[in-house]
N, C-alpha and C. Protein backbone atom coordinates (compact mmCIF):
# COMPACT_ATOMS: atom_id res chain seq x y z
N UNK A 1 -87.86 14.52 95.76
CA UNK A 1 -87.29 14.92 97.04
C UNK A 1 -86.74 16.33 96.97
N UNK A 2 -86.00 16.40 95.69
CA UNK A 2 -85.32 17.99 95.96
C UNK A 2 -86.52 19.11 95.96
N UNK A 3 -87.85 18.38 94.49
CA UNK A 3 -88.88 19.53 94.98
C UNK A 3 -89.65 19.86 96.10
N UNK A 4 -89.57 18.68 96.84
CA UNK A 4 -90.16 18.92 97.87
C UNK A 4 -88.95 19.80 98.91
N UNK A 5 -87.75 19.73 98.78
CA UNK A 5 -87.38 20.62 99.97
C UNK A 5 -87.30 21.99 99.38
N UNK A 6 -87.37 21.88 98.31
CA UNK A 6 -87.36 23.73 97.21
C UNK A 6 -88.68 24.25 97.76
N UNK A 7 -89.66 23.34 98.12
CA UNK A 7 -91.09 23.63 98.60
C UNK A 7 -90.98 24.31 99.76
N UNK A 8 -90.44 23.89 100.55
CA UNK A 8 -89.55 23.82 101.97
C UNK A 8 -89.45 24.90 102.52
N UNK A 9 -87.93 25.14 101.48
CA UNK A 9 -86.90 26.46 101.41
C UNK A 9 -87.82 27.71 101.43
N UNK A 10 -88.57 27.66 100.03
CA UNK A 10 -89.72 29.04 99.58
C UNK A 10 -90.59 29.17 101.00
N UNK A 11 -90.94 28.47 101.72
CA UNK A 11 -92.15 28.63 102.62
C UNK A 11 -91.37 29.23 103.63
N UNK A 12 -90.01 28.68 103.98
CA UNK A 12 -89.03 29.36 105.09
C UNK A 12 -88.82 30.32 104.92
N UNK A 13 -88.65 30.80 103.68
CA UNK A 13 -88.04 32.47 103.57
C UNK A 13 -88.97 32.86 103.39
N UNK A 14 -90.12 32.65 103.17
CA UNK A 14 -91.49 33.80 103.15
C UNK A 14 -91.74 33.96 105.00
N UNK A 15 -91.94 33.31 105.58
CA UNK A 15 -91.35 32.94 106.88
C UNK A 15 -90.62 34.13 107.44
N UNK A 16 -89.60 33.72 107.72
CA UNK A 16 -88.26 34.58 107.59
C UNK A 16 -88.80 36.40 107.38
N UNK A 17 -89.16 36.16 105.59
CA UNK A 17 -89.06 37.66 105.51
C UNK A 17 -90.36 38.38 106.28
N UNK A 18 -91.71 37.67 106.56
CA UNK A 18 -92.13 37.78 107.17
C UNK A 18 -92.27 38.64 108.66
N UNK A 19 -91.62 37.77 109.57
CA UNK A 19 -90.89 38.36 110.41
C UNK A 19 -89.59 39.70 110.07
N UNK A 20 -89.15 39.48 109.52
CA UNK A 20 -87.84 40.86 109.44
C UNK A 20 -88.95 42.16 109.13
N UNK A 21 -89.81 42.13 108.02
CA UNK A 21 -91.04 42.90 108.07
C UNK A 21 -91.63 43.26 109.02
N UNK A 22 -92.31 42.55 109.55
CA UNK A 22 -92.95 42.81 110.66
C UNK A 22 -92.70 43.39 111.61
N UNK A 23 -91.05 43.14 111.99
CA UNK A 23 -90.48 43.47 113.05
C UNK A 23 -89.75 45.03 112.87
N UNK A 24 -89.21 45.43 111.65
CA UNK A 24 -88.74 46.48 110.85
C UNK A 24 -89.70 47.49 110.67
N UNK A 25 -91.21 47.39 110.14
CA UNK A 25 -91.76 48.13 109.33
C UNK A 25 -92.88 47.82 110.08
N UNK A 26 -93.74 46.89 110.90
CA UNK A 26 -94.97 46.85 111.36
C UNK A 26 -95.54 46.41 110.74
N UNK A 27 -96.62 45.76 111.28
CA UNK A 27 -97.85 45.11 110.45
C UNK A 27 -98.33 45.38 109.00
N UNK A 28 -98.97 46.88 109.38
CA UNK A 28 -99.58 47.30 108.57
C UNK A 28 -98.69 47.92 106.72
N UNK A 29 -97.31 48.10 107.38
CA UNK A 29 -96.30 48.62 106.35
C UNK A 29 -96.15 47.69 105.79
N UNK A 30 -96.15 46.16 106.15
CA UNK A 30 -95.69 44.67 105.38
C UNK A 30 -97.05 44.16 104.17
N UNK A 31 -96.43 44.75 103.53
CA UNK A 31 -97.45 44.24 102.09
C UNK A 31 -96.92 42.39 101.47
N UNK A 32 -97.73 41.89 100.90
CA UNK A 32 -97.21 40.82 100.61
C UNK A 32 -96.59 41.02 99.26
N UNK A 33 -96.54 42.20 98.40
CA UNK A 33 -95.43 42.20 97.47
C UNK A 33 -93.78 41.98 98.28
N UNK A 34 -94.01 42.96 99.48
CA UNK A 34 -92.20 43.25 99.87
C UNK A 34 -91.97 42.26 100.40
N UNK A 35 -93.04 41.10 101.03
CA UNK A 35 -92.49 39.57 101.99
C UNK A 35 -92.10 38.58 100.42
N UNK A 36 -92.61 38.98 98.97
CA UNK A 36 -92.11 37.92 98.71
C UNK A 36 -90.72 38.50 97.91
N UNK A 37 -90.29 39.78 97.62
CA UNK A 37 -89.29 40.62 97.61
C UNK A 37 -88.19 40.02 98.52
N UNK A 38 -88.30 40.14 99.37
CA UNK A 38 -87.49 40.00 100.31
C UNK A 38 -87.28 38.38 100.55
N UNK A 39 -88.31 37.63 100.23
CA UNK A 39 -88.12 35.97 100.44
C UNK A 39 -87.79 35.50 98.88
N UNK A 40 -87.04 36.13 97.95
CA UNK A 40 -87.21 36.40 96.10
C UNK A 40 -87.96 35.04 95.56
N UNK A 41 -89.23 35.28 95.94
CA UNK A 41 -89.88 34.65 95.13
C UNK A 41 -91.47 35.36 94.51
N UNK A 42 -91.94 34.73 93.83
CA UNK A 42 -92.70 36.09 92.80
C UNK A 42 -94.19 35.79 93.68
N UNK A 43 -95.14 37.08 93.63
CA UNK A 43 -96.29 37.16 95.00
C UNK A 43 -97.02 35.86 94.62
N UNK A 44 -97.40 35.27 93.37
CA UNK A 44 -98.12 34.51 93.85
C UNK A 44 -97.70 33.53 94.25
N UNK A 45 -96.15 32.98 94.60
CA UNK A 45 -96.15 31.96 95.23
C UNK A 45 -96.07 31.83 96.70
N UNK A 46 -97.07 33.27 97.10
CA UNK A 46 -97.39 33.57 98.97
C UNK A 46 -98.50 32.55 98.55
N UNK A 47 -99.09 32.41 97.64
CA UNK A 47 -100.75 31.87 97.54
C UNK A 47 -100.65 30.66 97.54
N UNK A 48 -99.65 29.87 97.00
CA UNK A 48 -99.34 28.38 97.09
C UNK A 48 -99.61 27.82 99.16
N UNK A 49 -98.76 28.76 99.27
CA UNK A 49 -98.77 28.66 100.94
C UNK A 49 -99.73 29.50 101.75
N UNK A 50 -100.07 30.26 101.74
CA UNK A 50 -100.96 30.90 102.18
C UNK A 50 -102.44 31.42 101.88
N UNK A 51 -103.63 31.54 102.38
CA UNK A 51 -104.75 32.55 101.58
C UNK A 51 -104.22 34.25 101.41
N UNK A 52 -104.03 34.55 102.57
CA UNK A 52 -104.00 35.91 102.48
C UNK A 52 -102.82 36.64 103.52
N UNK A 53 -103.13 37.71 103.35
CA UNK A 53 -102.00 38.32 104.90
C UNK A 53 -102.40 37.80 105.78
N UNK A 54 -103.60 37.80 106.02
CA UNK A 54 -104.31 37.55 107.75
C UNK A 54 -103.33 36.16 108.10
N UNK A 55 -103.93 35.26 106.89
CA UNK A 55 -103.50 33.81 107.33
C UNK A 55 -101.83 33.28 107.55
N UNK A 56 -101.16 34.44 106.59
CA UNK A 56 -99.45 33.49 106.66
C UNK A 56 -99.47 34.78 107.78
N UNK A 57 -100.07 35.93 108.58
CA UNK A 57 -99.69 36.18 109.75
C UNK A 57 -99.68 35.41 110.85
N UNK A 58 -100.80 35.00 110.72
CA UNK A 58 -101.69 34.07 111.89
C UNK A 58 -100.84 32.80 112.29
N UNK A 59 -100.22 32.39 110.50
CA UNK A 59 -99.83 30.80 110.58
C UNK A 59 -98.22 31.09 111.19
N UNK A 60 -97.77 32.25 111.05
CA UNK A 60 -96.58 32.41 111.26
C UNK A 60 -96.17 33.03 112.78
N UNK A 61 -97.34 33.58 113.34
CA UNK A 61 -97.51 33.62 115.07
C UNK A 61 -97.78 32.04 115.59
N UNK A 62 -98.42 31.29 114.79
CA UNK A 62 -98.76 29.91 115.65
C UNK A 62 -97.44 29.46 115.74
N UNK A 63 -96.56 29.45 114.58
CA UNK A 63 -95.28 28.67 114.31
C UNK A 63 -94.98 29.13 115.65
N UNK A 64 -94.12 30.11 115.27
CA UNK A 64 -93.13 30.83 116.28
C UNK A 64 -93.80 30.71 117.89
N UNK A 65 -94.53 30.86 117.98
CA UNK A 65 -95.17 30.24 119.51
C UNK A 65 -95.15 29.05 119.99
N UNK A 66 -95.01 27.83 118.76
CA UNK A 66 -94.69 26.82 118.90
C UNK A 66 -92.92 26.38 119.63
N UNK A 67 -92.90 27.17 118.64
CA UNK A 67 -91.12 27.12 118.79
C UNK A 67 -90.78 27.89 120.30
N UNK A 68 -91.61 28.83 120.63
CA UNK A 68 -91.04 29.55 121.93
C UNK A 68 -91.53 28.78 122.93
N UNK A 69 -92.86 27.87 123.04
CA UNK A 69 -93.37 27.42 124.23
C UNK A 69 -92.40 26.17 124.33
N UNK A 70 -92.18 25.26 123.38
CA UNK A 70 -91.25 24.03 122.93
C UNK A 70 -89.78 24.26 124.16
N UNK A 71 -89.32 25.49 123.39
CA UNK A 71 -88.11 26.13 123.95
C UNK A 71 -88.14 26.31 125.33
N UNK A 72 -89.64 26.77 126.19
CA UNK A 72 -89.55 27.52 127.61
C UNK A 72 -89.88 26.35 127.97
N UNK A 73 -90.56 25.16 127.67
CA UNK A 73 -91.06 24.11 128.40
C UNK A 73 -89.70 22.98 128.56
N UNK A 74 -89.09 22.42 127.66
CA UNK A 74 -87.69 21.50 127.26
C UNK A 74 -87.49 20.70 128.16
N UNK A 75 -87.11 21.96 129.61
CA UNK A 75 -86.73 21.03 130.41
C UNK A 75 -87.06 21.00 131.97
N UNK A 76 -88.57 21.49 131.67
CA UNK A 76 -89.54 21.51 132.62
C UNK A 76 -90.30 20.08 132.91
N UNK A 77 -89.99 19.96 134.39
CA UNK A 77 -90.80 18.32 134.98
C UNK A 77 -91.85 18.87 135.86
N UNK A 78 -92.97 19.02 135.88
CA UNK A 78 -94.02 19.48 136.62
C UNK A 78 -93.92 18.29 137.49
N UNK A 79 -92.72 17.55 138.17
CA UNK A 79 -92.87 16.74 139.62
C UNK A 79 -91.85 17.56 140.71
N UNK A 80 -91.53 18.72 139.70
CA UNK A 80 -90.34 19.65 140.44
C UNK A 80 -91.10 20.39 141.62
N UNK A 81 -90.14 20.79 142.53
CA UNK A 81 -91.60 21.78 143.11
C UNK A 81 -91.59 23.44 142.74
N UNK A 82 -92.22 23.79 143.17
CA UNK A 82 -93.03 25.05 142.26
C UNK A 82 -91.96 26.02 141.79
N UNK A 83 -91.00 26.54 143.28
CA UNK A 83 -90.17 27.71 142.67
C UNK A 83 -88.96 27.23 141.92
N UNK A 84 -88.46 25.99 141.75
CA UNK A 84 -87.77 25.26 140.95
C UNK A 84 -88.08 25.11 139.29
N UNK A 85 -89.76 24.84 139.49
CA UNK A 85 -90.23 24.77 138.40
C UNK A 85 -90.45 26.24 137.18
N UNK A 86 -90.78 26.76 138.10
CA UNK A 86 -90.74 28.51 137.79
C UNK A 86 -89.46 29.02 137.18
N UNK A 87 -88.33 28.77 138.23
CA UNK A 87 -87.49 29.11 137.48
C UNK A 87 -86.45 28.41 136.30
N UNK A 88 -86.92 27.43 136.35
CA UNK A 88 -86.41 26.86 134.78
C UNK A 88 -87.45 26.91 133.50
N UNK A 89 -88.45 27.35 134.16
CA UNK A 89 -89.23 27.90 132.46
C UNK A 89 -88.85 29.19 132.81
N UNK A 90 -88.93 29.92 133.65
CA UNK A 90 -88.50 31.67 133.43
C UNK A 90 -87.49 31.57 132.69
N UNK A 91 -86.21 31.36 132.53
CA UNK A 91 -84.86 30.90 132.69
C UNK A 91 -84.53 30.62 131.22
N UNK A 92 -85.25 29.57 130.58
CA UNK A 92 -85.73 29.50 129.43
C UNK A 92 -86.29 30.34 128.63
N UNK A 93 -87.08 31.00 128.96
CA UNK A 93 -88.12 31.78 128.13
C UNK A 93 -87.31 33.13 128.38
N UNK A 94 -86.58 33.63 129.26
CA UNK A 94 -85.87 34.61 129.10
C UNK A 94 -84.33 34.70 128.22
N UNK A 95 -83.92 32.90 128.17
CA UNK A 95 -82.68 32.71 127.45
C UNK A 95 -83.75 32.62 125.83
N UNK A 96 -84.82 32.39 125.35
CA UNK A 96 -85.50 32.31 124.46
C UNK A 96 -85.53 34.14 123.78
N UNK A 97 -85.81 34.94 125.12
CA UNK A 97 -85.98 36.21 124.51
C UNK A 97 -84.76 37.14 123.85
N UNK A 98 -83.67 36.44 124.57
CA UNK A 98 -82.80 37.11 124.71
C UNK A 98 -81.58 36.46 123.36
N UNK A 99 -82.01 35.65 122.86
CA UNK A 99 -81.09 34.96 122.06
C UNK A 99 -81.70 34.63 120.79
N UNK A 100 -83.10 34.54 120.82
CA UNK A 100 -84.22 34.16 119.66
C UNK A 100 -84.90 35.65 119.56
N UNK A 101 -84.21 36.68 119.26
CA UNK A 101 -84.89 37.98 119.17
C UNK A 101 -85.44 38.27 118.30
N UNK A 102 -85.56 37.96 116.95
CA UNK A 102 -86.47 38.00 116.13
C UNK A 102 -87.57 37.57 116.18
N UNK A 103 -87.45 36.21 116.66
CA UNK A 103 -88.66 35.66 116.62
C UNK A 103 -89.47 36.20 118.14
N UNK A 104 -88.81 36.47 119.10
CA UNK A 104 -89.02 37.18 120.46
C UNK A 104 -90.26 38.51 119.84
N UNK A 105 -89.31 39.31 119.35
CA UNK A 105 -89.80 40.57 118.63
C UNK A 105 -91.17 40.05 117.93
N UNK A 106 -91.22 39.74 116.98
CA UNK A 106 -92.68 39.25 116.34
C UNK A 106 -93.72 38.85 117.53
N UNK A 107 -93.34 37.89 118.38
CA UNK A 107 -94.35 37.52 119.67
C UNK A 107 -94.85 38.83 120.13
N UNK A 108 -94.23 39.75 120.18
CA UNK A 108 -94.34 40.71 121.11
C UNK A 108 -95.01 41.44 120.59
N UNK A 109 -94.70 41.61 118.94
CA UNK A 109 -95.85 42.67 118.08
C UNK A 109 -97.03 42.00 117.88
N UNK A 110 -97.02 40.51 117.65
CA UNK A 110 -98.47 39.78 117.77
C UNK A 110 -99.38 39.95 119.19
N UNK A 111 -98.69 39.91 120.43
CA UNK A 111 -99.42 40.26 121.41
C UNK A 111 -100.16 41.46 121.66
N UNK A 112 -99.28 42.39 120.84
CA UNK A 112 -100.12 43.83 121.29
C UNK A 112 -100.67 44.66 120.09
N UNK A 113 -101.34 43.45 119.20
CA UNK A 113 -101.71 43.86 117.83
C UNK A 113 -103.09 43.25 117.74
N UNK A 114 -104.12 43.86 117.29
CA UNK A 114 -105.42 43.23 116.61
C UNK A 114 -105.57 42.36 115.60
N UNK A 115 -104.11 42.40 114.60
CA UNK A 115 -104.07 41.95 113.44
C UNK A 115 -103.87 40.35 113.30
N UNK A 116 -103.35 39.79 114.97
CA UNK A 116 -103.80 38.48 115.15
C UNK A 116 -105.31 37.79 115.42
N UNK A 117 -105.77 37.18 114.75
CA UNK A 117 -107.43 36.78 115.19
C UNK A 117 -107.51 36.20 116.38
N UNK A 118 -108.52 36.46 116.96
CA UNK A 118 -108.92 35.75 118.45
C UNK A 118 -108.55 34.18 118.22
N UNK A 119 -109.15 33.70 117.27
CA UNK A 119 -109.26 32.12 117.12
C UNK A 119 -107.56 31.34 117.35
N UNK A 120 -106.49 32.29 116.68
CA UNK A 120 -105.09 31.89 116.67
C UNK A 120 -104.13 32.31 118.26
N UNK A 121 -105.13 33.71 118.50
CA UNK A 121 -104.54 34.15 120.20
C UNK A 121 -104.62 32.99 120.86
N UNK A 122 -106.05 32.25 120.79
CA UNK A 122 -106.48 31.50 121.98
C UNK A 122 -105.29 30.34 121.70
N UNK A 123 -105.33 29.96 120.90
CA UNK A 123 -104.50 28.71 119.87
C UNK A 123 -103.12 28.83 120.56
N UNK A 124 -102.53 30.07 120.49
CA UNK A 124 -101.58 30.34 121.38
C UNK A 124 -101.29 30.70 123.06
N UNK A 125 -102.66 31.10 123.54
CA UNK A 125 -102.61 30.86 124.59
C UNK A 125 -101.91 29.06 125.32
N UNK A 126 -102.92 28.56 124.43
CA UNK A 126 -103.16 27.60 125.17
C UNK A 126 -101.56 26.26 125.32
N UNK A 127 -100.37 27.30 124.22
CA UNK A 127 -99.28 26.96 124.59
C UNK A 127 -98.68 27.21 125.64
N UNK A 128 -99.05 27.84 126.49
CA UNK A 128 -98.59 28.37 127.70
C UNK A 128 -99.23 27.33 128.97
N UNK A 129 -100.11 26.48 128.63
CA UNK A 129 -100.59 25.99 129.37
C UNK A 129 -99.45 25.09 130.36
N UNK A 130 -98.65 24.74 130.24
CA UNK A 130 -98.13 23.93 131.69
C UNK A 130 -97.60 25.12 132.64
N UNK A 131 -97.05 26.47 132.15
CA UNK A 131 -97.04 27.98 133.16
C UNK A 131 -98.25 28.23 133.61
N UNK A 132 -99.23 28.26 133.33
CA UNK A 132 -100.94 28.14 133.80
C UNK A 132 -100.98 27.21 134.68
N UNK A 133 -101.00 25.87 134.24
CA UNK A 133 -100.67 24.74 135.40
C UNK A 133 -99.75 24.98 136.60
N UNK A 134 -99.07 25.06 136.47
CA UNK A 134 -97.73 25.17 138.04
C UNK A 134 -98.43 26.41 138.22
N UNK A 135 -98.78 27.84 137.51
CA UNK A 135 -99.26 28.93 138.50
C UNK A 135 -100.17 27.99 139.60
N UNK A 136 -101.62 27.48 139.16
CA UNK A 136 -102.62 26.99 139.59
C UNK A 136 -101.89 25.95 140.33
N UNK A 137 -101.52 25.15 140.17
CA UNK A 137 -100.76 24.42 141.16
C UNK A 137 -100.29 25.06 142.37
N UNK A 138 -98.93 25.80 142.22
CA UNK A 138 -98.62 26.49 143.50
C UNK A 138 -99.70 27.73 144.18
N UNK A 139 -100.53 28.19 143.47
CA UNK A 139 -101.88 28.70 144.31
C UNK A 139 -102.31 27.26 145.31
N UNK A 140 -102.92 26.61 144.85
CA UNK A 140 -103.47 25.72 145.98
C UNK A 140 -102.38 24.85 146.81
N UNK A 141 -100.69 25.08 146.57
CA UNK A 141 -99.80 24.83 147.54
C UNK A 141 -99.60 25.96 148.27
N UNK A 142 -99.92 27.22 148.46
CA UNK A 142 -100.15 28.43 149.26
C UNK A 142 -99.11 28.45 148.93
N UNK A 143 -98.07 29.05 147.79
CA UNK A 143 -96.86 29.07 147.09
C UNK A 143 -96.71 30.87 146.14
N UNK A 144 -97.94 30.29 145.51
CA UNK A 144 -98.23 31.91 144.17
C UNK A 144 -99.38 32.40 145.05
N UNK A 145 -99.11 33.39 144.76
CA UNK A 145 -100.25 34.61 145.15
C UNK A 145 -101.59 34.12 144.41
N UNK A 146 -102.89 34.24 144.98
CA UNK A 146 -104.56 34.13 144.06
C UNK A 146 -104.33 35.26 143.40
N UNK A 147 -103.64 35.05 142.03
CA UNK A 147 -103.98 36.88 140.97
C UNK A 147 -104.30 35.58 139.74
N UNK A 148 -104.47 36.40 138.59
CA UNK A 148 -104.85 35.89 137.84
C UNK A 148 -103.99 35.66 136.92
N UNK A 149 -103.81 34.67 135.91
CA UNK A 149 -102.59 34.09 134.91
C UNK A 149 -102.08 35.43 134.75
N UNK A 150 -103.35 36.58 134.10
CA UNK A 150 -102.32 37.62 133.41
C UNK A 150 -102.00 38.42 133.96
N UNK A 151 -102.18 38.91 135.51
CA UNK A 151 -101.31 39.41 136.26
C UNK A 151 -100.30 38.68 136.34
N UNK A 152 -99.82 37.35 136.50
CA UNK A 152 -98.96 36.47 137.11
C UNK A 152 -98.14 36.74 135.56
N UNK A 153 -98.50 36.73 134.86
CA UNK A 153 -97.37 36.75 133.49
C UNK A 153 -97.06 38.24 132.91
N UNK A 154 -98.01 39.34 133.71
CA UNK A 154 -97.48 40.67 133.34
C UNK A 154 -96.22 41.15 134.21
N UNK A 155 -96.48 40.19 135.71
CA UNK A 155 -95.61 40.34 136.53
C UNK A 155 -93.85 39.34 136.43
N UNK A 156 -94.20 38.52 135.58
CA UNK A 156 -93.04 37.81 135.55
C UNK A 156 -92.29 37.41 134.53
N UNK A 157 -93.48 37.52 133.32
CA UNK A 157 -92.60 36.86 132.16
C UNK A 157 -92.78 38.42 130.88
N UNK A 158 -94.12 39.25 131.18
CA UNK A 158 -93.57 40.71 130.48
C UNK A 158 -92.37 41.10 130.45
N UNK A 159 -91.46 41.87 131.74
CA UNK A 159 -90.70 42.31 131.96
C UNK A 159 -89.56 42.07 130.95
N UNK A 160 -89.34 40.67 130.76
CA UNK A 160 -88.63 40.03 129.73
C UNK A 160 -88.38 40.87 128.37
N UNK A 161 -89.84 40.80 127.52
CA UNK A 161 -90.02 41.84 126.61
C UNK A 161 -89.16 43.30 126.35
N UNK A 162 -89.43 43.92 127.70
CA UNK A 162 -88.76 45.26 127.84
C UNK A 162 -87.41 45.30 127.79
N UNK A 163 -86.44 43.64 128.66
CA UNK A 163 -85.21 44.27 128.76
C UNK A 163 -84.88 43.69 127.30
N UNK A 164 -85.45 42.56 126.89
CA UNK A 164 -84.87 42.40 125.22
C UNK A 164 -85.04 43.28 124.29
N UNK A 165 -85.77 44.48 124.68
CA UNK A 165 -86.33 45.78 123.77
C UNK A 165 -84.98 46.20 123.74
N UNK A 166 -83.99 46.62 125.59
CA UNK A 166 -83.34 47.50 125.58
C UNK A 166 -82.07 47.09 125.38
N UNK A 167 -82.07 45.71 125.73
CA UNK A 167 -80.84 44.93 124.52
C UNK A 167 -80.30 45.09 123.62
N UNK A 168 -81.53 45.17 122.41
CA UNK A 168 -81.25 44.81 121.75
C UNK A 168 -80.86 46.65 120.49
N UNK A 169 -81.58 47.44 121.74
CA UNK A 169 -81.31 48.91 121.36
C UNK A 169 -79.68 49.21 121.77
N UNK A 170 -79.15 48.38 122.01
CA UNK A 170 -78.22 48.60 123.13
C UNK A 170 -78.08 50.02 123.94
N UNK A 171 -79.29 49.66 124.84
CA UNK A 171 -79.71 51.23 126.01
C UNK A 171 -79.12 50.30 127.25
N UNK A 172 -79.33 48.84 126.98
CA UNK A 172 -79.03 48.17 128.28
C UNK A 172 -78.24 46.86 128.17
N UNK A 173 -77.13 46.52 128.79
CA UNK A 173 -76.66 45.04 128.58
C UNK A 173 -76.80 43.81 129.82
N UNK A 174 -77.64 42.98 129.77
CA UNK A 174 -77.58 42.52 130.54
C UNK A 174 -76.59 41.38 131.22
N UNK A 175 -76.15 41.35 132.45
CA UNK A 175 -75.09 40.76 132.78
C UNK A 175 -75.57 39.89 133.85
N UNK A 176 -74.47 38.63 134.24
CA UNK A 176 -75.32 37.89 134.75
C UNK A 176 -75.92 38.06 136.45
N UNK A 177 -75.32 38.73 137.35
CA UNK A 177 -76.29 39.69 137.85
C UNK A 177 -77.69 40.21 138.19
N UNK A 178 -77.51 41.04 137.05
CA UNK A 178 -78.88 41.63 136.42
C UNK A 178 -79.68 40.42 136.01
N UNK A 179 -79.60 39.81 135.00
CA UNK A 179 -80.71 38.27 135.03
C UNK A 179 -80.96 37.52 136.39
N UNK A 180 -79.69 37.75 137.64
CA UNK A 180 -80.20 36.90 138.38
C UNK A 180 -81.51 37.83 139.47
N UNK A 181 -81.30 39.16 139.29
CA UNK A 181 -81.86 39.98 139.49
C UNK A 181 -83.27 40.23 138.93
N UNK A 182 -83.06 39.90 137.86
CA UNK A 182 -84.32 39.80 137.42
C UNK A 182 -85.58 38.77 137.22
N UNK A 183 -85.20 37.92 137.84
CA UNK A 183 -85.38 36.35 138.06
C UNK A 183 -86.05 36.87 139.87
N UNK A 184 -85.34 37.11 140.19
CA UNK A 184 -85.79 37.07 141.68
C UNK A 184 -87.15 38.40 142.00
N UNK A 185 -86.74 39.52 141.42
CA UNK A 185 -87.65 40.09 141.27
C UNK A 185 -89.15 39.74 140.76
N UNK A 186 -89.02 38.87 139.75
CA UNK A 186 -90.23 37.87 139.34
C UNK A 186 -91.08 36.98 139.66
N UNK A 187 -90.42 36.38 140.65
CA UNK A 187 -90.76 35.50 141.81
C UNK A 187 -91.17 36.16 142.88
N UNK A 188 -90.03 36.78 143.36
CA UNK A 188 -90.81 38.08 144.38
C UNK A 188 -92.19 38.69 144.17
N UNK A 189 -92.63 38.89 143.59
CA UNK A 189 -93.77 39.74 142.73
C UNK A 189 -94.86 38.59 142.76
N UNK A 190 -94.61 37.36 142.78
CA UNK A 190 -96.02 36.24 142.82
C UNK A 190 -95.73 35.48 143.73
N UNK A 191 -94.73 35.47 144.60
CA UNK A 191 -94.61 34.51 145.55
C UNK A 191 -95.32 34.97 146.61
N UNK A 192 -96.00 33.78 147.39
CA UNK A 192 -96.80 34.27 148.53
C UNK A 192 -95.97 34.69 149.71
């Protein structure tokens, strides 16, 4: 039992350092000597857990997407109706960005990076699927605008990204206000 959670521990902090890398230094700067430096355990025990960079990248965007869709979905009932429903996954996924910033941060460098494979994007897309659903839903309740998911999520759940950028730079603090502000603006923007 204890080796198995020592098994555990090592895979979390490769994990862990993973992300602080990634998010610090970029993709390409994160060698797997400094992730297991930083997680102190010696490189080849990345290989116990992982094949290569590609893969403890890949496996470590699926995680964390897991954990963020888990988080934005919680306490979402798709019998809600639409702008209700909207705004308790917005609501979520913006209390997700704004409080889970590390792991926020990594999403954000996996989205606008090549270095994730198509096969794991889609993998992650397809966590998003009940926000796909209620979009498509309230389209045929003449509710959301006919645009397409990724207009509908550049318009409502991007934005997010930027103010946790300026958060967390402290260029900007957000107050509650401003979130409710920014919530409405989001809706505004896809509501028919």
């Amino acid at each position: 039992m204890a080796k198995l959670q020592k098994s555990i521990d090592k895979r979390n902090a490769l994990v862990k350092a993973t992300i602080e890398l990634v998010n610090n230094r970029g993709f390409h700067a994160t060698s797997m000597s400094k992730i297991a430096k930083i997680a102190n355990v010696s490189p080849a025990t990345i290989y116990l857990y992982f094949e290569n960079k590609q893969d403890l990248v890949n496996k470590v965007y699926i995680e964390i997407k897991k954990e963020f869709t888990n988080y934005a979905f919680k306490n979402y009932d798709d019998t809600y109706p639409i702008e209700k429903s909207f705004k308790i996954i917005w609501k979520a996924i913006a209390d997700f960005k704004l409080n889970e910033v590390q792991q926020a941060l990594f999403l954000s460098q996996c989205d606008s990076t090549p270095m994730i494979d198509e096969t794991c994007r889609q993998e992650g897309l397809k966590h998003l699927q009940p926000l796909i659903d209620l979009w498509e839903r309230g389209q045929k309740e003449g509710v959301i605008k006919k645009m397409s998911p990724y207009l509908l999520y550049a318009y409502t759940i991007a934005p997010l990204s930027f103010l946790m950028t300026m958060q967390e730079r402290n260029a900007f603090q957000l107050n509650d206000k401003h979130f409710e502000d920014a919530y409405q603006a989001a809706w505004n923007s896809i509501k028919e």
